[in-house]
Each structure stands twice: as structure tokens, then as C-alpha cells.
PDB file of N, CA and C in Angstrom:
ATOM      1  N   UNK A   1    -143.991  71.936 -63.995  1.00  0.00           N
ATOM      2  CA  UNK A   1    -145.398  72.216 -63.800  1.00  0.00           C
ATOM      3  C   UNK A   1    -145.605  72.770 -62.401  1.00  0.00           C
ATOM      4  N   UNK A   2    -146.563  73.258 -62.391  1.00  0.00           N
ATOM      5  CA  UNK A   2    -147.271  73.733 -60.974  1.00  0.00           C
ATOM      6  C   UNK A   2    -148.154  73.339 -60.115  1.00  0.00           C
ATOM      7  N   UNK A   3    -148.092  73.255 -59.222  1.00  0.00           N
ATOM      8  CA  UNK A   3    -148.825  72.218 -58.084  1.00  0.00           C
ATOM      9  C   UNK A   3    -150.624  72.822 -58.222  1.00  0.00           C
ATOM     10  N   UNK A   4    -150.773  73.929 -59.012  1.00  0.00           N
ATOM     11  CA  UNK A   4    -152.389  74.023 -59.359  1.00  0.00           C
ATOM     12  C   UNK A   4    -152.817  73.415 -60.409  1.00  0.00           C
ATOM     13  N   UNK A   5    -151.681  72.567 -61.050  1.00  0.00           N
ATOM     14  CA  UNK A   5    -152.058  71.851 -62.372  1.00  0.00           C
ATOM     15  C   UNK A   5    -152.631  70.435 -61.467  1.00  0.00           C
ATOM     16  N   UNK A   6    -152.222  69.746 -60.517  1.00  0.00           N
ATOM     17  CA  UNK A   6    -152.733  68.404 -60.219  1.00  0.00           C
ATOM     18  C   UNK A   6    -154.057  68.771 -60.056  1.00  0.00           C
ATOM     19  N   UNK A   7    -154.959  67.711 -60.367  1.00  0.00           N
ATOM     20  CA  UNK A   7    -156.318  67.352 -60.085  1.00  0.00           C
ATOM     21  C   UNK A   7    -156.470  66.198 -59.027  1.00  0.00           C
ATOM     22  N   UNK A   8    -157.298  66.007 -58.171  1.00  0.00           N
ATOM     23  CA  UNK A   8    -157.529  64.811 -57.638  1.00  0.00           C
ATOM     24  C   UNK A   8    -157.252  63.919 -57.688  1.00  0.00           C
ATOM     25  N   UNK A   9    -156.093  63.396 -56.781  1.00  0.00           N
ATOM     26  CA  UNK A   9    -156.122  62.094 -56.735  1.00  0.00           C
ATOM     27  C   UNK A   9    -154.549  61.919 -56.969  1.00  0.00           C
ATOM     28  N   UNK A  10    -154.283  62.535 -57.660  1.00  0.00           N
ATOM     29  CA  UNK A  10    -152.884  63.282 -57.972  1.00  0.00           C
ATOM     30  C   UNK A  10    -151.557  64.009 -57.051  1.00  0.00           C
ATOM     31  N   UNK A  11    -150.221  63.041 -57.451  1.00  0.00           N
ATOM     32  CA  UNK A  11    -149.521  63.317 -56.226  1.00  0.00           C
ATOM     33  C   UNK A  11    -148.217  64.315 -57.108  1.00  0.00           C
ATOM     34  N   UNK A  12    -147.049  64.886 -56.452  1.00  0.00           N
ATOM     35  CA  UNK A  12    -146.282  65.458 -57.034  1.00  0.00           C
ATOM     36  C   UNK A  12    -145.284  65.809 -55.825  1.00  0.00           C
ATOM     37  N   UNK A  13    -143.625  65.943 -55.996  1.00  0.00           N
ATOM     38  CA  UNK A  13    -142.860  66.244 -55.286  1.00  0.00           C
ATOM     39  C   UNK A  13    -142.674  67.897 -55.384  1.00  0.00           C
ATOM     40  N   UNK A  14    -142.599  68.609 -54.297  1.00  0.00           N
ATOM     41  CA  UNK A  14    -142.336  70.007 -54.138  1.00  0.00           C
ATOM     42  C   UNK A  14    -140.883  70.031 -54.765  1.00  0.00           C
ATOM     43  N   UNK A  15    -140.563  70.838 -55.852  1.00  0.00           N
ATOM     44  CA  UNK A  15    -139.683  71.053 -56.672  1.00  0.00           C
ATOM     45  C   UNK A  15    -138.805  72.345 -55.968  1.00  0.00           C
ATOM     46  N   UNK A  16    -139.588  73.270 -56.401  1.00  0.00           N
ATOM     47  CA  UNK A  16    -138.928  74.703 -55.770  1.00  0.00           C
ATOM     48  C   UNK A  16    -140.887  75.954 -55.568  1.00  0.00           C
ATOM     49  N   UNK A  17    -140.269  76.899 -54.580  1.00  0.00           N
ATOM     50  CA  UNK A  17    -141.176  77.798 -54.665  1.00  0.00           C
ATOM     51  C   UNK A  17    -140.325  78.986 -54.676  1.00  0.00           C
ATOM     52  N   UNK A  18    -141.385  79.414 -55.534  1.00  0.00           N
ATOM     53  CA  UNK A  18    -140.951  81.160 -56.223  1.00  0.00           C
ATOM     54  C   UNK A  18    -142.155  81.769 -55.006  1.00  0.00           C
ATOM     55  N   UNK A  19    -141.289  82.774 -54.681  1.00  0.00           N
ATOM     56  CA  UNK A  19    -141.305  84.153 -54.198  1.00  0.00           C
ATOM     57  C   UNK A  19    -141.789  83.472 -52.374  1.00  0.00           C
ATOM     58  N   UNK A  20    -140.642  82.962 -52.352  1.00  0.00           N
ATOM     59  CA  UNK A  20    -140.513  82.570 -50.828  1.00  0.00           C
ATOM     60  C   UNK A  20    -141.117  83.116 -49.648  1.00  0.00           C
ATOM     61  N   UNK A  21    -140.557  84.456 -50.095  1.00  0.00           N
ATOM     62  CA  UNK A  21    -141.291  85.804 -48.445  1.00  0.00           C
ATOM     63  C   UNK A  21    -142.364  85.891 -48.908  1.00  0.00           C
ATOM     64  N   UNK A  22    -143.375  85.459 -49.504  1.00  0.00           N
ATOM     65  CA  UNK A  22    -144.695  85.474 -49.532  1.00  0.00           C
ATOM     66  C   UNK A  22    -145.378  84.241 -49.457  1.00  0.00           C
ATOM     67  N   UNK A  23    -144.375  83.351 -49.266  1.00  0.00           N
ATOM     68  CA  UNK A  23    -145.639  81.668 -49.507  1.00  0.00           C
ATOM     69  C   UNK A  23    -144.771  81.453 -47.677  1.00  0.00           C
ATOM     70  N   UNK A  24    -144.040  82.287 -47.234  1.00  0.00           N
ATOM     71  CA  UNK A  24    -143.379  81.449 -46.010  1.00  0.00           C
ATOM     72  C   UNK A  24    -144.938  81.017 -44.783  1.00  0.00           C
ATOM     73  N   UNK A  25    -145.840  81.519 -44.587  1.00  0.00           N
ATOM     74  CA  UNK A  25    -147.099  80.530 -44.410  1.00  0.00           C
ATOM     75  C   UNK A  25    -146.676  79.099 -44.533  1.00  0.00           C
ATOM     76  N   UNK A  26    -147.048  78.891 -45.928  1.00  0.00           N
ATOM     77  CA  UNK A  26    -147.379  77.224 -46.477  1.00  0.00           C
ATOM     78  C   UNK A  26    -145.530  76.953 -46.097  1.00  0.00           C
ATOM     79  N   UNK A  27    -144.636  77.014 -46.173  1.00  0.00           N
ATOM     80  CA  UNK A  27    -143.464  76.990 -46.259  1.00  0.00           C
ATOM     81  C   UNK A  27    -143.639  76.220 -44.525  1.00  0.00           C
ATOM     82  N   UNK A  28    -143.965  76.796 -43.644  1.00  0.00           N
ATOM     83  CA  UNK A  28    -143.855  76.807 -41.973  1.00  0.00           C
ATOM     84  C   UNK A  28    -144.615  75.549 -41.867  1.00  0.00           C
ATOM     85  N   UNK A  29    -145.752  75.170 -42.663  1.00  0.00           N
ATOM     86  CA  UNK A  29    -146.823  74.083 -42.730  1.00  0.00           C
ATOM     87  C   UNK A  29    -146.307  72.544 -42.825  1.00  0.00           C
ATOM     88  N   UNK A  30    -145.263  73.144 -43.517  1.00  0.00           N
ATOM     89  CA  UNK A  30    -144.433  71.663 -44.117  1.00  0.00           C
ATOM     90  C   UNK A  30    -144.421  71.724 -45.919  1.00  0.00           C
ATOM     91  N   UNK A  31    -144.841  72.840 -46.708  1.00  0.00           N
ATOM     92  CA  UNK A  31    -144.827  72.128 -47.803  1.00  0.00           C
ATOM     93  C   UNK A  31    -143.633  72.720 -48.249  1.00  0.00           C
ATOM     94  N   UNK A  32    -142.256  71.861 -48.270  1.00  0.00           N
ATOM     95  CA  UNK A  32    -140.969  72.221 -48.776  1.00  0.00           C
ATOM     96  C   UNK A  32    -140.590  71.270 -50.053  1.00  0.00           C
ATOM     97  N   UNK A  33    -139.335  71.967 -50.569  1.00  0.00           N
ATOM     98  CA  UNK A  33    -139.062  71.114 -51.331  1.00  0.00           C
ATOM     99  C   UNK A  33    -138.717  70.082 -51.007  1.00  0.00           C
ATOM    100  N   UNK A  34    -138.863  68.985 -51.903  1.00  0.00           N
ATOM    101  CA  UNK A  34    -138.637  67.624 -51.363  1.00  0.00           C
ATOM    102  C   UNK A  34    -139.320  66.514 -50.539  1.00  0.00           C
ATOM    103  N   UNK A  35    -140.728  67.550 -50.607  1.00  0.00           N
ATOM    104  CA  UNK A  35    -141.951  67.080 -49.552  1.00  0.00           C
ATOM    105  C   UNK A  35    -143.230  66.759 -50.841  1.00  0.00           C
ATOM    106  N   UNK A  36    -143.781  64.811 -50.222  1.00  0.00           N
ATOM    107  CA  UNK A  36    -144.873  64.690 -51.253  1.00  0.00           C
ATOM    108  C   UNK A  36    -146.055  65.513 -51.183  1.00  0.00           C
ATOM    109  N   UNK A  37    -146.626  65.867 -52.451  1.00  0.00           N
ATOM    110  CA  UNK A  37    -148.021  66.368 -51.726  1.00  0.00           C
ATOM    111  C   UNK A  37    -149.202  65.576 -52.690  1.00  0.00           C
ATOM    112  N   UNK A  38    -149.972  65.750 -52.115  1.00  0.00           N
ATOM    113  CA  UNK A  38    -151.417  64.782 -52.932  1.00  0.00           C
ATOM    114  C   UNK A  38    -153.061  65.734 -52.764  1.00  0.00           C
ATOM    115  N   UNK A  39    -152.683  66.284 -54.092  1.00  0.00           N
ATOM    116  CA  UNK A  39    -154.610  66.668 -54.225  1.00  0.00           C
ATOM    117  C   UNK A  39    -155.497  65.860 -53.556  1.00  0.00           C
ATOM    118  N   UNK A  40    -156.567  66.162 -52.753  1.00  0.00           N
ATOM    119  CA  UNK A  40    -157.682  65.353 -52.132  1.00  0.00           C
ATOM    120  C   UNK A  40    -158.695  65.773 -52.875  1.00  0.00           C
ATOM    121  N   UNK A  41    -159.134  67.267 -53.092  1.00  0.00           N
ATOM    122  CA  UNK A  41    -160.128  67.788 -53.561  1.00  0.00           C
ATOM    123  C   UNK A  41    -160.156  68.905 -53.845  1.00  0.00           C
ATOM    124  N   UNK A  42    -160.663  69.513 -54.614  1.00  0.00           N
ATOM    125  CA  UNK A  42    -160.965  70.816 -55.156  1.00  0.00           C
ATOM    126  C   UNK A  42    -161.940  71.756 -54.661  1.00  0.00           C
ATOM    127  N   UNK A  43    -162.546  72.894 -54.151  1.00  0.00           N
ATOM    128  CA  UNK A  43    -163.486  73.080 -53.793  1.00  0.00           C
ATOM    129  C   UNK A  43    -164.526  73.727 -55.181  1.00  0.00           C
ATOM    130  N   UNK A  44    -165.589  73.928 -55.034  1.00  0.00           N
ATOM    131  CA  UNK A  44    -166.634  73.486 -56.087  1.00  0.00           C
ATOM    132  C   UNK A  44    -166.674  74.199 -57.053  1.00  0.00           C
ATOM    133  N   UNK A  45    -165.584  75.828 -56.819  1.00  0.00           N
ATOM    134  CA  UNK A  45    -165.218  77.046 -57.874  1.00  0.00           C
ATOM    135  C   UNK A  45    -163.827  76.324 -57.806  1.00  0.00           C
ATOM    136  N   UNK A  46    -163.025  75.267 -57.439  1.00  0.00           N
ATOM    137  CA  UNK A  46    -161.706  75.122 -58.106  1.00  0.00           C
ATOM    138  C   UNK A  46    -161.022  75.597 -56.805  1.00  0.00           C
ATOM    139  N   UNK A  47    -161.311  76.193 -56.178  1.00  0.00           N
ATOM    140  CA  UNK A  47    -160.472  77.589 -54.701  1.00  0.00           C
ATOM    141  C   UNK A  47    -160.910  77.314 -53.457  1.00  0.00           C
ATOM    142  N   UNK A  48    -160.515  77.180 -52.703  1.00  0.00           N
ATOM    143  CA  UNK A  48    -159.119  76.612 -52.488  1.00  0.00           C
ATOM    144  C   UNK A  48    -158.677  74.751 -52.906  1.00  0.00           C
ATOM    145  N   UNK A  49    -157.585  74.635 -52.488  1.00  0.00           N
ATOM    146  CA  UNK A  49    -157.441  72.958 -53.111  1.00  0.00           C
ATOM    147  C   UNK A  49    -157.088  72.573 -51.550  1.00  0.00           C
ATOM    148  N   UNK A  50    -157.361  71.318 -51.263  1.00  0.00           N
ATOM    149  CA  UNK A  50    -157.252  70.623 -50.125  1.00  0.00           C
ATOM    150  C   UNK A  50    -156.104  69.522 -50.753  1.00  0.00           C
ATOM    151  N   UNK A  51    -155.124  69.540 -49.947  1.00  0.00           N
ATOM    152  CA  UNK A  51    -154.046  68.934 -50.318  1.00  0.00           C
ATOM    153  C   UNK A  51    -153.683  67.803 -48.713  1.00  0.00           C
ATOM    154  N   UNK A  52    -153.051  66.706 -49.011  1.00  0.00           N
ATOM    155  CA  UNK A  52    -152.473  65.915 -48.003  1.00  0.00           C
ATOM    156  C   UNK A  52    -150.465  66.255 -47.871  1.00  0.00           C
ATOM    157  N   UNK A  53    -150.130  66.513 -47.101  1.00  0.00           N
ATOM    158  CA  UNK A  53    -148.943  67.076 -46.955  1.00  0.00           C
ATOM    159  C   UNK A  53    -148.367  66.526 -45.640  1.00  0.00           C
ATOM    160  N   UNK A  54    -146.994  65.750 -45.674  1.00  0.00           N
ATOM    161  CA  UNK A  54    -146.447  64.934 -44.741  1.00  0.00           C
ATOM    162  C   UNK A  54    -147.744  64.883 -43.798  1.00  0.00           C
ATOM    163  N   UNK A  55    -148.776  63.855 -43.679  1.00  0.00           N
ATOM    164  CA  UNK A  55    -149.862  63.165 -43.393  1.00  0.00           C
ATOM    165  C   UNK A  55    -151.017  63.984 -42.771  1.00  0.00           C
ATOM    166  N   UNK A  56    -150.785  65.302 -42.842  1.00  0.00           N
ATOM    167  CA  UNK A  56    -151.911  66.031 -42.509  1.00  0.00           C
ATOM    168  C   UNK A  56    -152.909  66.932 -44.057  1.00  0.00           C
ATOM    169  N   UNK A  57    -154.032  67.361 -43.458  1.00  0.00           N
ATOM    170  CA  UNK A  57    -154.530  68.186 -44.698  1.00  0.00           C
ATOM    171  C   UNK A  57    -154.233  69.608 -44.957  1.00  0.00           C
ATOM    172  N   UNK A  58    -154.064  70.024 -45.724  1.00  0.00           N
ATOM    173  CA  UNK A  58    -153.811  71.342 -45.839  1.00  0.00           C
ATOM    174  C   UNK A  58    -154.441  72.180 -46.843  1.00  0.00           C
ATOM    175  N   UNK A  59    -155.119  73.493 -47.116  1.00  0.00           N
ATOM    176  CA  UNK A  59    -155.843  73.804 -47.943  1.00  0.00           C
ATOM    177  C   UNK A  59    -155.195  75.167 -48.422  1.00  0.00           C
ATOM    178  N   UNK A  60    -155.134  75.021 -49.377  1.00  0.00           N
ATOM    179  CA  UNK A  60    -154.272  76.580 -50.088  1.00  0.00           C
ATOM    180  C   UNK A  60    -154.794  77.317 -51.354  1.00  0.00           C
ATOM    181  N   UNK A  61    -154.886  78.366 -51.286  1.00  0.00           N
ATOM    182  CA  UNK A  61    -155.493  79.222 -52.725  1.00  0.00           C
ATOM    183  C   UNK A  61    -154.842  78.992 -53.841  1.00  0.00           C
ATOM    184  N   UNK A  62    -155.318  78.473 -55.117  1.00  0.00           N
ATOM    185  CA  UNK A  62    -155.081  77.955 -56.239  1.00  0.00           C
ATOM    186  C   UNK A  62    -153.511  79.402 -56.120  1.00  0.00           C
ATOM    187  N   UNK A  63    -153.552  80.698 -56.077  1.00  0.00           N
ATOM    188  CA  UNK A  63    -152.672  81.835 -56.074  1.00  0.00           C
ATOM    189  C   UNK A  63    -151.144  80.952 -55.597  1.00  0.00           C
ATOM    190  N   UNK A  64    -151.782  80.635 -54.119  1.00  0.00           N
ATOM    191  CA  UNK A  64    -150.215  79.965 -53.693  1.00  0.00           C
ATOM    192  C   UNK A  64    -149.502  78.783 -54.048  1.00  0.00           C
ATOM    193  N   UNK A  65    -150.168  78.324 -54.999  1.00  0.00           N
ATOM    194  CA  UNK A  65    -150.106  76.650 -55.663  1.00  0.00           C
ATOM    195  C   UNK A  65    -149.779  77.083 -56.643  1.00  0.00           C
ATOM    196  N   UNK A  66    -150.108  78.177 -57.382  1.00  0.00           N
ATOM    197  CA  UNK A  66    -149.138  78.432 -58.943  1.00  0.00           C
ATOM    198  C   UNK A  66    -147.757  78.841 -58.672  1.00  0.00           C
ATOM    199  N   UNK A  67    -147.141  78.956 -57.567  1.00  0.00           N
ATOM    200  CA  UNK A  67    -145.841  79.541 -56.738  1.00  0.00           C
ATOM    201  C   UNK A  67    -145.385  78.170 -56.957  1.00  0.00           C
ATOM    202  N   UNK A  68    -145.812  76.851 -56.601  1.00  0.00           N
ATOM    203  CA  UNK A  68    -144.786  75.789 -56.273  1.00  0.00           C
ATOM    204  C   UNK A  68    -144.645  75.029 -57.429  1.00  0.00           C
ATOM    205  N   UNK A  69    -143.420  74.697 -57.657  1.00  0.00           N
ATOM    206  CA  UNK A  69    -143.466  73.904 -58.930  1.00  0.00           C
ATOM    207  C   UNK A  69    -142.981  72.594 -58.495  1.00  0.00           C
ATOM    208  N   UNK A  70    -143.494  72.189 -58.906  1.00  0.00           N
ATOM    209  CA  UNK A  70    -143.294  70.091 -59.110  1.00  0.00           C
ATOM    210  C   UNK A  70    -143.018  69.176 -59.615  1.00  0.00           C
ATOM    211  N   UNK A  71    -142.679  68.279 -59.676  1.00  0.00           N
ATOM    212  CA  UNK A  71    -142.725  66.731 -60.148  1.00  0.00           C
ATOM    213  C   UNK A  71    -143.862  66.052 -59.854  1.00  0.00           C
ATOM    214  N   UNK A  72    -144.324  65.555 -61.331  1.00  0.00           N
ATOM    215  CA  UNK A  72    -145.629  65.062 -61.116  1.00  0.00           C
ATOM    216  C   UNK A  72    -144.847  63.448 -60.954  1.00  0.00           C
ATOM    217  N   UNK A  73    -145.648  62.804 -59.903  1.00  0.00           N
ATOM    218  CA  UNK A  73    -145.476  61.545 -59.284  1.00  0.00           C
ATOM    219  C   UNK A  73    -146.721  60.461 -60.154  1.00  0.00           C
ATOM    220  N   UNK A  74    -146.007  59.617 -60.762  1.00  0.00           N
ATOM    221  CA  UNK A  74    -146.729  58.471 -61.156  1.00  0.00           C
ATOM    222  C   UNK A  74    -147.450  57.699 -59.829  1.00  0.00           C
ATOM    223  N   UNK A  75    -148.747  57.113 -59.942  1.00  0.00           N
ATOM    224  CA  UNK A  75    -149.182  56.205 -59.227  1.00  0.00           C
ATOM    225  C   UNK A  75    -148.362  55.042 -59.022  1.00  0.00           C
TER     226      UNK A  75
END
């Protein structure tokens, strides 16, 4: 699955990202593979998603979140 599939509240391990030389941004941020991330919120069209990422917030266009694929993390 893809990290634009979590909804709120919702955590998931960074699996892999497709098309690297274009997400290297979020890549520099911290969101790598092997790194938790956790939906906080959605904004009110869905765009951008506010995410928690090794303990800071981070907000990314639903575009660059269909790039990362995941493990969805049980509560």
C-alpha cells in the first residue's frame, strides 16, 4: 500500500520509494525506508497530509505519498 492510503491516526513503516530523484526533498527530511510515519491530519480537500516523522511534523502532497509504499502498522 501507499502512504496516501493512511487516514488519521494511522501509522505505517516506509517500505520503499519509487522515483527517488524526485521525492529526494522528503527523502533529506527523514522519511526513509525503515522510518515510522503517522498521519496527524488531512487538510480539508485531503492535500496536503500532515504526517509525524522521527518526532517532528511534516506535510507532503497526497502526489509524493503515492511514491512511498508501506507497511501498515497495527496500533
Amino acid at each position: 500500500m501507499t502512504l496516501e492510503e493512511l487516514r488519521p491516526g494511522e501509522r505505517g513503516m516506509v517500505i520503499a520509494i519509487r522515483d527517488e530523484a524526485r521525492l529526494t526533498r522528503v527523502m533529506e527530511m527523514g522519511l526513509l525506508p525503515g522510518t515510522t510515519v503517522e498521519v496527524l491530519r488531512l487538510a480539508p480537500l485531503g492535500d496536503p497530509m500532515d504526517l509525524r516523522v522521527r518526532g517532528y511534523r511534516l506535510s507532503i502532497r497526497k502526489a509524493e505519498a503515492s511514491r512511498v509504499t508501506i507497511r501498515r502498522l497495527t496500533p
